[in-house]
Structures are given as structure tokens and as C-alpha cells.
N, C-alpha and C. Protein backbone atom coordinates (compact mmCIF):
# COMPACT_ATOMS: atom_id res chain seq x y z
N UNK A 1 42.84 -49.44 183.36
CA UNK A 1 41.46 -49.07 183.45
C UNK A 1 40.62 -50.35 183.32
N UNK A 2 39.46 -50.67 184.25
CA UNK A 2 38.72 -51.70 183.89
C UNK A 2 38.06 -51.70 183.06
N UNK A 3 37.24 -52.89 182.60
CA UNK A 3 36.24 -52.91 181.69
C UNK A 3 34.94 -51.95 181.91
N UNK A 4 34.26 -51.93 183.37
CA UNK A 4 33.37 -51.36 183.85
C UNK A 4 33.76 -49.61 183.47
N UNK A 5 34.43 -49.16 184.33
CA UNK A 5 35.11 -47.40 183.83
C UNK A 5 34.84 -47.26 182.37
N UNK A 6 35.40 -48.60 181.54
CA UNK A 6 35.33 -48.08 180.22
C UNK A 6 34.02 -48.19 179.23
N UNK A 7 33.40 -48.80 179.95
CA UNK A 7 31.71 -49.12 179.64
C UNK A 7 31.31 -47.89 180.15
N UNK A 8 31.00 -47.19 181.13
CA UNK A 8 30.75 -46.19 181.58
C UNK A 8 31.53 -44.87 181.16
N UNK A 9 32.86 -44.53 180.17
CA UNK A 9 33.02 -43.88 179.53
C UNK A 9 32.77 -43.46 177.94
N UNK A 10 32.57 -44.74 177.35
CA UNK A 10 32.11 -44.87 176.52
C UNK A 10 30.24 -44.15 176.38
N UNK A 11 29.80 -44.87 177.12
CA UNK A 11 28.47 -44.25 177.62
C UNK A 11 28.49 -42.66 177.88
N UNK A 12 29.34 -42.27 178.29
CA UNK A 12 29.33 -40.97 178.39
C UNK A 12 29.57 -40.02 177.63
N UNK A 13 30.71 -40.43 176.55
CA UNK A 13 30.63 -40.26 175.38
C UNK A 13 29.58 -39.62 173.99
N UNK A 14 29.17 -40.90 174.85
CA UNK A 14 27.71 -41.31 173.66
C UNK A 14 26.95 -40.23 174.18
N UNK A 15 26.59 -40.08 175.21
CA UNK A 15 25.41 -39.26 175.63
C UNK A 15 25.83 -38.05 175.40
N UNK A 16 26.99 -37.44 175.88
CA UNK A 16 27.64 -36.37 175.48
C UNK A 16 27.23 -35.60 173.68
N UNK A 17 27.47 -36.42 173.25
CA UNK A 17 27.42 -36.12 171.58
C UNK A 17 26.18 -36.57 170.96
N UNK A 18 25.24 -36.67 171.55
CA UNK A 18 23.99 -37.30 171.45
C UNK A 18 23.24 -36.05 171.34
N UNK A 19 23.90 -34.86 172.45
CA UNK A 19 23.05 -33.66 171.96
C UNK A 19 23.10 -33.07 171.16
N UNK A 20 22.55 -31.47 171.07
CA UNK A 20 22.85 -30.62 170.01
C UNK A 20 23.93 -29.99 170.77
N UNK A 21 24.95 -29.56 169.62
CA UNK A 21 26.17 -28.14 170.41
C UNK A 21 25.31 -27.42 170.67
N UNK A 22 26.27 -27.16 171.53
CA UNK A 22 25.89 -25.49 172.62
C UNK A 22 24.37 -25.84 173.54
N UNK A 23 24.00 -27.00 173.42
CA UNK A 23 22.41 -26.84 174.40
C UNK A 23 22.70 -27.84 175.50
N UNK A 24 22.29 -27.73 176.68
CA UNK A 24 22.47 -28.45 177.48
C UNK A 24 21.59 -29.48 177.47
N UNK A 25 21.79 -31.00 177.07
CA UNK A 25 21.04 -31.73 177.22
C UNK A 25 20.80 -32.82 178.89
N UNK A 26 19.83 -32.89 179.11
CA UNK A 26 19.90 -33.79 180.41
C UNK A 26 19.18 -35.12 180.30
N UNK A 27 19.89 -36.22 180.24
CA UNK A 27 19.27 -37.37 179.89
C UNK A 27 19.24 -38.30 181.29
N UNK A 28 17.98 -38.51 180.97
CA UNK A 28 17.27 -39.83 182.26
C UNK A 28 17.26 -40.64 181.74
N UNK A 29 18.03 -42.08 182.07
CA UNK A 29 17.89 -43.54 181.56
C UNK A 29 17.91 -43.24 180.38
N UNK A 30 19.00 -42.14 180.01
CA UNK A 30 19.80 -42.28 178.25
C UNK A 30 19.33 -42.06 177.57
N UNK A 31 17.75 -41.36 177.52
CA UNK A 31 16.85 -40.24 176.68
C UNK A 31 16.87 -39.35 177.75
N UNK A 32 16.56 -37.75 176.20
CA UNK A 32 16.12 -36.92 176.48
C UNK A 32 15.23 -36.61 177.72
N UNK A 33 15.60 -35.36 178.81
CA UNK A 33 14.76 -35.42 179.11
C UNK A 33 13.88 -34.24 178.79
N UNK A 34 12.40 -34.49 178.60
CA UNK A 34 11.81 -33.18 177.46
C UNK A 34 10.98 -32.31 178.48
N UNK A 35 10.55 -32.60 179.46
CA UNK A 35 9.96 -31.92 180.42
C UNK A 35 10.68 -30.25 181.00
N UNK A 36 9.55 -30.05 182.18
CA UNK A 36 10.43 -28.87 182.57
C UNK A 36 11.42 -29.06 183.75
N UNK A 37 12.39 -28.34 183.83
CA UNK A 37 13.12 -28.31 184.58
C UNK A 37 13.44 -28.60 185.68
N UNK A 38 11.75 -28.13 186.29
CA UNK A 38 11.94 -28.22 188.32
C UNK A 38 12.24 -29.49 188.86
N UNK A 39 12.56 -29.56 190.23
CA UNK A 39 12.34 -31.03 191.08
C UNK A 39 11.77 -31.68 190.82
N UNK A 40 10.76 -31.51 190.63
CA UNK A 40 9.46 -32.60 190.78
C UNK A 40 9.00 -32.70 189.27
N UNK A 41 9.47 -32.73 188.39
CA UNK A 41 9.53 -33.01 186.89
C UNK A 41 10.55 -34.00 186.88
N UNK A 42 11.51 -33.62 187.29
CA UNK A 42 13.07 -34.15 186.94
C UNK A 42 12.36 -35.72 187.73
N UNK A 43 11.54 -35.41 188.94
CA UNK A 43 11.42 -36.54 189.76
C UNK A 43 11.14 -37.69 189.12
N UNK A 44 9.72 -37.08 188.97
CA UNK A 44 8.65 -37.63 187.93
C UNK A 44 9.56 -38.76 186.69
N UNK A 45 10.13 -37.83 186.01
CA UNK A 45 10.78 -38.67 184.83
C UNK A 45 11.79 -39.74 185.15
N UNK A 46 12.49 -39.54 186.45
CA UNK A 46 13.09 -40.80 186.87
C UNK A 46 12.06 -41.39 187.70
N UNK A 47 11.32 -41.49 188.51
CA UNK A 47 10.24 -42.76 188.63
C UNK A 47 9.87 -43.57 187.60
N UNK A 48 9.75 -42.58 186.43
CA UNK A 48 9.19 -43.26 185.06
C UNK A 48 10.01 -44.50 184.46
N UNK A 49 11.33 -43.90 184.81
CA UNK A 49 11.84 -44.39 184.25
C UNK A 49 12.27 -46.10 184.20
């Protein structure tokens, strides 16, 4: 396994267990994202980002 895969699993990891059990968390650029749901929220918060 490379270094990169394992940088990027690790990361995933992290984000993974970063939430609360049982809630689906969705993180943009590795925060929360707190908005609502739709397209054009989700959009919004990655432009932001």
C-alpha cells in the first residue's frame, strides 16, 4: 500500500469517527456540513470552501 492510500485512509478514518453514532455526518473540506441538504446548499458549502 502506498503512502498516499494510507494518508487518505487514515483520513477517512478520522472523519468517519468524527461523527456522532448512528447520524449520518457529511463533511466538506473535513467539517461538518451544517446546512440543509439540497443541491444547491451542498453547492454553496463547497464553493465556500
Amino acid at each position: 500500500m502506498g503512502l498516499a492510500t494510507q494518508l487518505v485512509e487514515n483520513r477517512v478514518e478520522a472523519d468517519v469517527t468524527s461523527g456522532d453514532p448512528g447520524t449520518s455526518t457529511l463533511l466538506v473540506d473535513g467539517r461538518p456540513h451544517r446546512g440543509a441538504g439540497t443541491v444547491d446548499a451542498l453547492l454553496a458549502s463547497v464553493d465556500a470552501s
